[in-house]
Protein backbone atom coordinates (compact mmCIF):
# COMPACT_ATOMS: atom_id res chain seq x y z
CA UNK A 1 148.36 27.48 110.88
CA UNK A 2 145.15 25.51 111.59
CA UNK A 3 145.40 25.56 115.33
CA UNK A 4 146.27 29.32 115.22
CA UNK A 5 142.76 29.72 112.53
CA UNK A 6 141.11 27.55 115.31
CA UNK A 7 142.38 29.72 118.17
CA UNK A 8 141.34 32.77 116.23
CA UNK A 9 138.18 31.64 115.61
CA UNK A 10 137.32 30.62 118.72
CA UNK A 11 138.13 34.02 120.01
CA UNK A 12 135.65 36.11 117.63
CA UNK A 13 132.91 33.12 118.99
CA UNK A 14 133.92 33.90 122.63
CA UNK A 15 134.14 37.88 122.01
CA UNK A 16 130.63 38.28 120.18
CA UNK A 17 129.12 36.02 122.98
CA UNK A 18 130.42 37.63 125.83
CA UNK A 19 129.45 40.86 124.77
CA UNK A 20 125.64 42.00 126.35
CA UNK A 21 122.65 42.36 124.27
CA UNK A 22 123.00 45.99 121.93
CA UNK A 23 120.63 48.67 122.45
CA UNK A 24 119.58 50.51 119.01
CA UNK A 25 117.47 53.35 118.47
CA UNK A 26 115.15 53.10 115.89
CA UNK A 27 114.28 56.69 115.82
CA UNK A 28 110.71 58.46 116.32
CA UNK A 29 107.62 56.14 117.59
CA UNK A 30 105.54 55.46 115.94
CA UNK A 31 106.47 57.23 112.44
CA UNK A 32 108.23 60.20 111.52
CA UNK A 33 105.51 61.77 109.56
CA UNK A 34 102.95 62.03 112.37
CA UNK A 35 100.96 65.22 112.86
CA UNK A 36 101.57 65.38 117.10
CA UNK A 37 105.08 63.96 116.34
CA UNK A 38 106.78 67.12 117.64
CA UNK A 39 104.60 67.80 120.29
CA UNK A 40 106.03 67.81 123.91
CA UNK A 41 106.15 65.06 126.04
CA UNK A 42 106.15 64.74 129.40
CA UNK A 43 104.99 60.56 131.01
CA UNK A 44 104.95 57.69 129.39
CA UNK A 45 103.92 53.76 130.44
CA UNK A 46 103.12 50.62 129.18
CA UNK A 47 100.09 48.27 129.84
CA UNK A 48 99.73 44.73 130.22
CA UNK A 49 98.53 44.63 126.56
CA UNK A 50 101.49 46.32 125.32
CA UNK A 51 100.04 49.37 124.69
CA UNK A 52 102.07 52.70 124.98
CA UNK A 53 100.40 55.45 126.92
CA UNK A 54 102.06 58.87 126.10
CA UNK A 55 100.89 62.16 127.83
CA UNK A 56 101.95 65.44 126.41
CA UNK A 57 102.97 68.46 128.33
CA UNK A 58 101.92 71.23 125.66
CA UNK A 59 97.94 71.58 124.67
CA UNK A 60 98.17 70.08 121.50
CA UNK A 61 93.97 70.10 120.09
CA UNK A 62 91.00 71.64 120.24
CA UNK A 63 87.68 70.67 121.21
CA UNK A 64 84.08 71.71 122.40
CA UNK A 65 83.72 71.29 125.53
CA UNK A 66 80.55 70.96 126.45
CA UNK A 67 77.40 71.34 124.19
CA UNK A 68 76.73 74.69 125.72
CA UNK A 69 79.97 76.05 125.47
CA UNK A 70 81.15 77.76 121.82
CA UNK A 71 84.21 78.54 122.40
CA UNK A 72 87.30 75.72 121.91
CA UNK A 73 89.82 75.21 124.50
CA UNK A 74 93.23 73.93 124.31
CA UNK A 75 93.17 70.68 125.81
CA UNK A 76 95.91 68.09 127.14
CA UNK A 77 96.35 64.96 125.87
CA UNK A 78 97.34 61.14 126.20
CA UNK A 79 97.81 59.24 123.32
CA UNK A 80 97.60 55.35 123.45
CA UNK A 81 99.19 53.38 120.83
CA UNK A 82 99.64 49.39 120.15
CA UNK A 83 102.87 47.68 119.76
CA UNK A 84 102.42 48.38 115.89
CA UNK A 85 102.01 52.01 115.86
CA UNK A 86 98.17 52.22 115.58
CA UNK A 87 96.31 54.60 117.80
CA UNK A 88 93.62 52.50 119.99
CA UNK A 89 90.20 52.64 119.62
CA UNK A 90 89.72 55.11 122.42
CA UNK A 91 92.95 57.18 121.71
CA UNK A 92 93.36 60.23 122.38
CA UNK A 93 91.98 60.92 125.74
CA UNK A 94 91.08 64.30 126.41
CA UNK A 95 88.63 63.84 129.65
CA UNK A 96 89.26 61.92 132.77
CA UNK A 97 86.10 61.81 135.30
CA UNK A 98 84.42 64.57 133.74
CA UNK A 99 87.49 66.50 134.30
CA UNK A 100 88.16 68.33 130.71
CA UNK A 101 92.14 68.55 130.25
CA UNK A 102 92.27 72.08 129.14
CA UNK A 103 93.82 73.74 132.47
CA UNK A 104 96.47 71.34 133.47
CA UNK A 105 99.75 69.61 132.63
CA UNK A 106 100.49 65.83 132.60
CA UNK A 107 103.25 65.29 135.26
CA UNK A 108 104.26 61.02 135.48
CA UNK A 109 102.32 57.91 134.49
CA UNK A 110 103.18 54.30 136.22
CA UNK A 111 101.04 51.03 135.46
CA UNK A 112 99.31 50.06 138.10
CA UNK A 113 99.62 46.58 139.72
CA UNK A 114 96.26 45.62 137.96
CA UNK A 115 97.79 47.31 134.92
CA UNK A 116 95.50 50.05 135.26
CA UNK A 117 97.67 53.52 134.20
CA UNK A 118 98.14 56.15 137.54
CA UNK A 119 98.14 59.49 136.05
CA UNK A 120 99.41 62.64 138.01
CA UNK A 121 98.59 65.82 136.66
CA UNK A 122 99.52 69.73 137.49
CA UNK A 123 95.84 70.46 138.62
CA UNK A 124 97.24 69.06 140.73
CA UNK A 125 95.27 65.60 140.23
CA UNK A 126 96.23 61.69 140.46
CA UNK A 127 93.84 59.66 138.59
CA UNK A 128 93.86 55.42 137.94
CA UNK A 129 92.50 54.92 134.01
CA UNK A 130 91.06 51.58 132.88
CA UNK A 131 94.12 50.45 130.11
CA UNK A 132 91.21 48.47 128.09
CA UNK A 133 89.11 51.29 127.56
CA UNK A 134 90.43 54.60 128.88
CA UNK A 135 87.75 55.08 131.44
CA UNK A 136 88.95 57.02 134.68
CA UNK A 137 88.25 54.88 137.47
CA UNK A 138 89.79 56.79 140.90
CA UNK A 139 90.94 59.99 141.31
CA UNK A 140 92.33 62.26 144.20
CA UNK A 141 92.70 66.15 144.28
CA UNK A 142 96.09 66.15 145.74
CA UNK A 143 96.84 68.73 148.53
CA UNK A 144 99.93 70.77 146.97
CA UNK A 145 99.19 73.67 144.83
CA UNK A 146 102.38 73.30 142.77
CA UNK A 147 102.87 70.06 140.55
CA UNK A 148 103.40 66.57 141.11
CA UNK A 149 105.72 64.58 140.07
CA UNK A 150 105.85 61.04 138.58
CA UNK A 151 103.74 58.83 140.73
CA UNK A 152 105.51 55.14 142.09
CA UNK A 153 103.90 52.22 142.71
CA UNK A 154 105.25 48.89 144.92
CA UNK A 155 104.07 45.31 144.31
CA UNK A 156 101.89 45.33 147.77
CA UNK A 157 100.02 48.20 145.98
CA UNK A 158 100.87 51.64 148.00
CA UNK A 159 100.93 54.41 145.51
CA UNK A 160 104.09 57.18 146.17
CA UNK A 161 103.88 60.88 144.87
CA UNK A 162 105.36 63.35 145.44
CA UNK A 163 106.15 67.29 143.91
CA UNK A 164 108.54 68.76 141.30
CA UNK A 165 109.28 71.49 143.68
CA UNK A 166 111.70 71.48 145.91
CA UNK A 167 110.77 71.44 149.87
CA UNK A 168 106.78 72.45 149.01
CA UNK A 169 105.62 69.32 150.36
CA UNK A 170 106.57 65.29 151.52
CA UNK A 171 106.13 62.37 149.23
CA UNK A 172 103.22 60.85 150.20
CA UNK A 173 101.40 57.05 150.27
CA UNK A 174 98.22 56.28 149.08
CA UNK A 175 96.19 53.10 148.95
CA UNK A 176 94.64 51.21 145.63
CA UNK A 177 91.64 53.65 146.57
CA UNK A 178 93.48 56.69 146.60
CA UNK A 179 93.16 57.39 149.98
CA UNK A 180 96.40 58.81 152.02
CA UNK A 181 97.79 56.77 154.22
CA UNK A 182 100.98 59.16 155.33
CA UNK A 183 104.09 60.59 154.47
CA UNK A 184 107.02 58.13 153.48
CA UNK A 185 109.48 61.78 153.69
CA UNK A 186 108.70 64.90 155.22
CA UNK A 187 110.36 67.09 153.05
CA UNK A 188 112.59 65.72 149.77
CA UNK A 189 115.12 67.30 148.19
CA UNK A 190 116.13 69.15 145.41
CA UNK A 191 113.95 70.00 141.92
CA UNK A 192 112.10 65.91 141.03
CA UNK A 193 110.48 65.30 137.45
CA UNK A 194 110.34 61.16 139.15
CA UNK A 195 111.62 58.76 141.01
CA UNK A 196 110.94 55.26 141.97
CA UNK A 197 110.15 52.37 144.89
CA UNK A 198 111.23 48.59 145.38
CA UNK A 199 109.18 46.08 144.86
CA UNK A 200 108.49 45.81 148.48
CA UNK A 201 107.58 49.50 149.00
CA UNK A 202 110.43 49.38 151.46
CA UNK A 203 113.22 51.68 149.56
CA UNK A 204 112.28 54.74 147.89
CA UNK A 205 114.74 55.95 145.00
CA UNK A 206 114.33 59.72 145.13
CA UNK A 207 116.26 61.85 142.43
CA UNK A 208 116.78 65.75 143.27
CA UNK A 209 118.25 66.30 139.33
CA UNK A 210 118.95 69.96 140.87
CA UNK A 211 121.58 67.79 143.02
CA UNK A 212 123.07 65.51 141.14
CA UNK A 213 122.65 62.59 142.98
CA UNK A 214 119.31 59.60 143.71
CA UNK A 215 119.20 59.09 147.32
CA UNK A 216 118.27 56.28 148.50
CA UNK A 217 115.61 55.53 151.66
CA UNK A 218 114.97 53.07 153.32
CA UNK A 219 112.62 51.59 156.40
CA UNK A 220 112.56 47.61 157.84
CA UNK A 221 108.62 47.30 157.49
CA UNK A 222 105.18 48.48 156.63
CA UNK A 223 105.18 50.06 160.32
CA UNK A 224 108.11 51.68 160.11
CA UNK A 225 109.53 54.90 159.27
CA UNK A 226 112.18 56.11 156.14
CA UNK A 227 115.53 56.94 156.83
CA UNK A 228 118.44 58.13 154.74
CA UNK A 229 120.53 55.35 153.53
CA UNK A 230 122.75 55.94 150.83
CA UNK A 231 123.38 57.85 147.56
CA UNK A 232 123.85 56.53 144.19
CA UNK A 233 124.42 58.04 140.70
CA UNK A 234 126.66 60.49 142.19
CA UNK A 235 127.28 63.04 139.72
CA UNK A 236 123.98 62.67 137.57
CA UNK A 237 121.15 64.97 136.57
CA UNK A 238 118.36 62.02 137.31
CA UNK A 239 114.81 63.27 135.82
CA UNK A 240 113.75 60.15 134.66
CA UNK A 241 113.16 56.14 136.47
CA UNK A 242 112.04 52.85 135.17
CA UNK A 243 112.28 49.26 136.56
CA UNK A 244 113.33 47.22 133.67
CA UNK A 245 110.73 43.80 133.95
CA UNK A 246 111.99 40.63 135.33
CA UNK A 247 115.38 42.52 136.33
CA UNK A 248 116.64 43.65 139.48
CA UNK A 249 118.00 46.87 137.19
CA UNK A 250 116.48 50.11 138.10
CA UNK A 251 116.69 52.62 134.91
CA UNK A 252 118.17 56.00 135.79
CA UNK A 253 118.54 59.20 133.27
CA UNK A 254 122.32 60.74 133.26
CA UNK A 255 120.67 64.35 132.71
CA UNK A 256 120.62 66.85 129.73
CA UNK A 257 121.87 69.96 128.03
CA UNK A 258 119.61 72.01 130.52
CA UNK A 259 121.28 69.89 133.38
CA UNK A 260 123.73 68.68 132.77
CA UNK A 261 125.98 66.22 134.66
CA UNK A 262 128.69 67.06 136.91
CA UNK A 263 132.09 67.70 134.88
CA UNK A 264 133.85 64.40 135.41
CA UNK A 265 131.33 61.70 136.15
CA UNK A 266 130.68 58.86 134.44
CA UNK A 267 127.64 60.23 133.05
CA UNK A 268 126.42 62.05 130.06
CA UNK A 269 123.21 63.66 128.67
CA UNK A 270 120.60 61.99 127.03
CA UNK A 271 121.73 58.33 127.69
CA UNK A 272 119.64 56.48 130.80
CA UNK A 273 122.17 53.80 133.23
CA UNK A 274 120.48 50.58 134.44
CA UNK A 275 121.58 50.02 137.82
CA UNK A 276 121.82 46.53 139.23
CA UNK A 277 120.30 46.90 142.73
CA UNK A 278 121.95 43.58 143.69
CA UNK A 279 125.12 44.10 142.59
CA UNK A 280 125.01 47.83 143.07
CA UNK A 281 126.78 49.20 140.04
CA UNK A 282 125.65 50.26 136.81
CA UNK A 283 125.24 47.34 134.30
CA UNK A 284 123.88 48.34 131.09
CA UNK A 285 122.80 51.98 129.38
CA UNK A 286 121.05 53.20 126.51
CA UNK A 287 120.59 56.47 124.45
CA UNK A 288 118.46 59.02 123.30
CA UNK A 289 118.93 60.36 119.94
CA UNK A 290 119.41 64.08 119.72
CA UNK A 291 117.45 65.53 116.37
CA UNK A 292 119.73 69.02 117.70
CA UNK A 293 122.46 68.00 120.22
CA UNK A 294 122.52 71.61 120.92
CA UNK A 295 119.47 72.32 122.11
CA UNK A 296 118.87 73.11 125.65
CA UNK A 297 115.63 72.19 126.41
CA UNK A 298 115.91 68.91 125.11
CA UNK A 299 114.95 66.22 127.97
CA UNK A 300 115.07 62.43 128.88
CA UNK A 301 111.63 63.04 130.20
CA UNK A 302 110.42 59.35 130.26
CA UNK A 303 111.02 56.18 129.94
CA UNK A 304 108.83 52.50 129.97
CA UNK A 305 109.99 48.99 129.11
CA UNK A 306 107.84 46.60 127.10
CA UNK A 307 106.80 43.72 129.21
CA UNK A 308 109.13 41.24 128.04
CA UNK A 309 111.57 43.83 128.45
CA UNK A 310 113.27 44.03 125.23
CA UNK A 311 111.60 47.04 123.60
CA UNK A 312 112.83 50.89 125.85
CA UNK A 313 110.09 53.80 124.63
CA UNK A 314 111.31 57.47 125.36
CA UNK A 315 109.20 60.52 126.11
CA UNK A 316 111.42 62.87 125.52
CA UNK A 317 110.67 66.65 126.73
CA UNK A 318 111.75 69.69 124.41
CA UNK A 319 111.49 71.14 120.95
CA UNK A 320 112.81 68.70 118.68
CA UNK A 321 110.58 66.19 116.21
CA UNK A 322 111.62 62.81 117.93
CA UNK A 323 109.56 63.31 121.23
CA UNK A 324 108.56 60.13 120.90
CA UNK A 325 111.45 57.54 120.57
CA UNK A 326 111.79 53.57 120.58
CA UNK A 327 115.04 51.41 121.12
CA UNK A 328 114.96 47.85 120.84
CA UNK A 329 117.85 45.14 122.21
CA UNK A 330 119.34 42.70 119.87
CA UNK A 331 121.57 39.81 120.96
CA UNK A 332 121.64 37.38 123.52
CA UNK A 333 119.80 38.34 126.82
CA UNK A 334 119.43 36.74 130.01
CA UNK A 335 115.82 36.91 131.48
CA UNK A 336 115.02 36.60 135.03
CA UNK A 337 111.38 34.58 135.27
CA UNK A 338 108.98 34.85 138.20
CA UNK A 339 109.67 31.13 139.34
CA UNK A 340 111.38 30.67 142.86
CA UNK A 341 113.98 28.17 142.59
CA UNK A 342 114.08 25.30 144.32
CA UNK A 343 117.80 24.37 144.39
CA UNK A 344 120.84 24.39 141.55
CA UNK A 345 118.95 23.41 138.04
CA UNK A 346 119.82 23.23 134.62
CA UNK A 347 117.13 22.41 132.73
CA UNK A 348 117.69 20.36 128.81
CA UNK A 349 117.49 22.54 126.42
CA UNK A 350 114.58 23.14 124.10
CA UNK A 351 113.94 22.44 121.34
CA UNK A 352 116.37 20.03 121.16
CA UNK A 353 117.66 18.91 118.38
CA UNK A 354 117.28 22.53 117.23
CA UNK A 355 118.66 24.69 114.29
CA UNK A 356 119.47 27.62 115.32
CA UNK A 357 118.51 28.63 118.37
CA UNK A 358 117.38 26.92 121.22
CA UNK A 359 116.26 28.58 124.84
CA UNK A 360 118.14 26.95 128.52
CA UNK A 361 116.67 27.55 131.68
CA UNK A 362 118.63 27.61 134.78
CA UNK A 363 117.95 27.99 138.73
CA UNK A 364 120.19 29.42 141.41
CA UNK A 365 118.88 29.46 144.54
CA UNK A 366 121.19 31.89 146.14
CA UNK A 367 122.84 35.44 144.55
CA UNK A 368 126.52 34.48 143.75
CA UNK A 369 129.04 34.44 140.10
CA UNK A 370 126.71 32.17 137.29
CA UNK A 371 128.88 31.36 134.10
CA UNK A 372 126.76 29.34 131.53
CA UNK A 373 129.02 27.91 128.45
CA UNK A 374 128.78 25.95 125.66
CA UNK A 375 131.71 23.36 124.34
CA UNK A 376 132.27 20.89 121.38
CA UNK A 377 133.08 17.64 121.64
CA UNK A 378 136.67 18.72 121.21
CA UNK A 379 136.07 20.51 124.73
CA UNK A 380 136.64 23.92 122.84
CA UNK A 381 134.82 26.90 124.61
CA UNK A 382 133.01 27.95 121.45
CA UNK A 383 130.28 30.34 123.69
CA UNK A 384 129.66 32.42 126.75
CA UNK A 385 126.24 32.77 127.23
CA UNK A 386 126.11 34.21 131.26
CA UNK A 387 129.52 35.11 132.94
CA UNK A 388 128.31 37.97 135.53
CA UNK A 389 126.57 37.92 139.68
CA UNK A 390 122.89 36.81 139.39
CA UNK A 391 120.68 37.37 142.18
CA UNK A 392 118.83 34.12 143.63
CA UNK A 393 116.22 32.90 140.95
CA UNK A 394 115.46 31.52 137.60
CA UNK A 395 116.36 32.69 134.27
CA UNK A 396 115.98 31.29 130.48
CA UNK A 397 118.54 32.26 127.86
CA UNK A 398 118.25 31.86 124.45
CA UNK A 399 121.48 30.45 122.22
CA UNK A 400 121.86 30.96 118.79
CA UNK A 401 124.31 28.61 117.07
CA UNK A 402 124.53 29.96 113.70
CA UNK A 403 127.70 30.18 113.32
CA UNK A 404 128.63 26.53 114.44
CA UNK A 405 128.78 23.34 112.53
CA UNK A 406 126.05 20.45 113.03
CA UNK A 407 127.06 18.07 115.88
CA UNK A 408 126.70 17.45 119.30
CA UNK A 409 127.63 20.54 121.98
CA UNK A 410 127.90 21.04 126.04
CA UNK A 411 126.31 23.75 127.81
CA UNK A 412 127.88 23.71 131.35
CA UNK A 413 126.05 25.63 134.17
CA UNK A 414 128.92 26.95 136.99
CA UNK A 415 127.90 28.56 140.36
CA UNK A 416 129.80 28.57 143.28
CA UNK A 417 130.55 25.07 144.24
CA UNK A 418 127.80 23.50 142.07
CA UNK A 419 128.84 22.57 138.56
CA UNK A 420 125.72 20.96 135.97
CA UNK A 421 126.36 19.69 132.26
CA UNK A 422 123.75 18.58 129.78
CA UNK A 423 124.20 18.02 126.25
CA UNK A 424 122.21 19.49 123.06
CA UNK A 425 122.14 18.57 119.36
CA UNK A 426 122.51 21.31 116.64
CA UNK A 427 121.05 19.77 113.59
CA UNK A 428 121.43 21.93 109.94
């Protein structure tokens, strides 16, 4: 009976560890009794500080504008919140170079490389805003008539835009002064709210939600030109993009009640896929919460990661009073760090002795299967902390031993070939 307890136990250890970090939403950001609460949204992003930047598709206030002027327009705005819920000292913004946001829509905002917000707007306008003080800093008028769409930005610094309409125009690249440098595609496809670009400006993720699939572009260099690839998310309604930090997962909306899905897929409205752009397959998801499932018009409109990654914030696009929405991960979760590793590493835990968690850091210096688990002295598996492909790189875990007894434990590191063992010290 004690070996079959034992077993048992064991079991429920290895079950709750294997499973991946939860996604929960904790329901409107930030409060549920805020005045602009219901008011439409339509971009969202999040600084370096942590700051949320949230610009709304409806004019939502009134103000003078300008000393000679009596009247009181209807005016566009972005609100910028902390972490905490509290506006910022320069929040809202209303004006952007001089330009008064009465006459035009907010389309997509992406941080910047500098961490500087890129603004698009149906003017149609693309603007760079100082995220410390909400100062505009660039802007462009940009050549299409009809509106933009979510801008895209690549580690190198090229800027991508392109248009919500379908055919009106070619996505376009633009240096860190807003000038154009060319087109990246002549002419996209299909009805685009957003889309997205690698790291290395080199792929462009382009979602027509009109047809139901992302596809996927690619060129060799700089110098070279885009070409079809591949298509991905075959089936879904894609409005919305977001690269999750320190992840290869790209973020991808499933689609809505508006547009929704193709009968059949995988997919289904309101719930965003992370898709592992290693591994190529779809590795994690999380959900929007419907105040009225049965509205149409309700939209994943937006979507922007916190920078540790942990903490999804929604702009969501419709009618409903949860516009604003924020989902936070619990559990164990493995983070990717920007260190390049130098060979197969498993680094001693710390802190060690610890009580109850603890953080391990491990290198693989080539993509391949990683399983990471913990053992007693008996040589019991009593955790799974990483059994999936990794890309090359490092990554810290953190392991909570709660549930275990005070003693001395195993964490063994297996890749490939390469096997690595240190030991730890739970102390209650």
């Amino acid at each position: 009976m004690l070996k079959k307890f034992t077993f048992l136990l064991a079991i429920v250890l290895i079950t709750a560890s294997i499973s991946n970090a939860q996604w929960v939403n904790m329901g409107v950001f930030p409060n549920a009794d805020a005045t602009w609460k219901a008011q439409v949204n339509n971009a969202i992003a999040v600084d370096p500080d942590g700051k949320i930047w949230i610009g709304k598709y409806s004019n939502v206030a009134k103000y003078v504008v300008a000393p000679s002027d009596t009247l009181k327009k209807s005016v566009y705005l972005t609100y910028i919140f902390n972490p905490d819920g509290t506006q910022a000292s320069f929040s809202p913004i209303f004006q952007v170079m001089g330009d008064t946001m009465y006459s035009t829509t907010q389309r997509g905002m992406r941080t910047n490389i500098d961490g500087n917000i890129i603004l698009t707007t149906g003017f149609p306008s693309m603007y760079i805003i100082d995220y410390k003080t909400g100062k505009g800093l660039k802007r462009v008028l940009l050549p299409s008539t009809n509106g933009p769409n979510a801008p895209a930005v690549s580690s190198t610094g090229t800027i991508f835009v392109g248009t919500v309409f379908e055919g009106q125009r070619p996505v376009e690249m633009y240096d860190q002064n807003l000038t154009l440098i060319g087109s990246a595609i002549t002419k996209a496809p299909g009805f685009s709210r957003a889309f997205e670009v690698s790291k290395d400006g080199n792929t462009i993720y382009w979602a027509g939600y009109t047809t139901k699939k992302v596809y996927v572009y690619n060129r060799a260099d700089e110098f070279s030109n885009f070409t079809l690839k591949d298509s991905i998310m075959i089936g879904a309604a894609v409005e919305s993009f977001a690269w999750r930090p320190k992840t290869d997962q790209l973020w991808m909306s499933g689609g809505s009640n508006n547009d929704k899905p193709d009968a059949g897929s995988k997919f289904t409205i309101g719930t965003w896929y992370a898709y592992d752009v290693v591994q190529k397959k779809i590795v994690d998801s999380l959900k929007l919460a419907f105040t009225d499932p049965t509205k149409p018009d309700e939209r994943p409109r937006g979507l922007a990661f916190s920078n540790d990654g942990r903490t999804a914030y929604i702009a969501q696009f419709g009618t409903s009073n949860w516009m604003s929405q924020k989902v936070v991960q619990v559990g164990t979760d493995v983070e990717k760090l920007d260190e390049i590793p130098t060979g197969y590493e498993l680094s001693q835990n710390y802190p060690n002795p610890f009580n109850p968690t603890t953080n391990i850091k491990f290198s693989i210096p080539g993509q391949g299967f990683v399983s990471l688990k913990v053992y007693n002295t008996l040589g019991q598996e009593v955790a799974v902390l990483v059994n999936e492909f990794k890309s090359a790189g490092t990554y810290q875990v953190d392991f909570n031993a709660s549930n275990l007894s005070s003693g001395m434990y195993l964490y063994i590191l297996s890749s490939g070939n390469y096997k690595i063992s240190k030991k730890m010290l739970l102390m209650k």
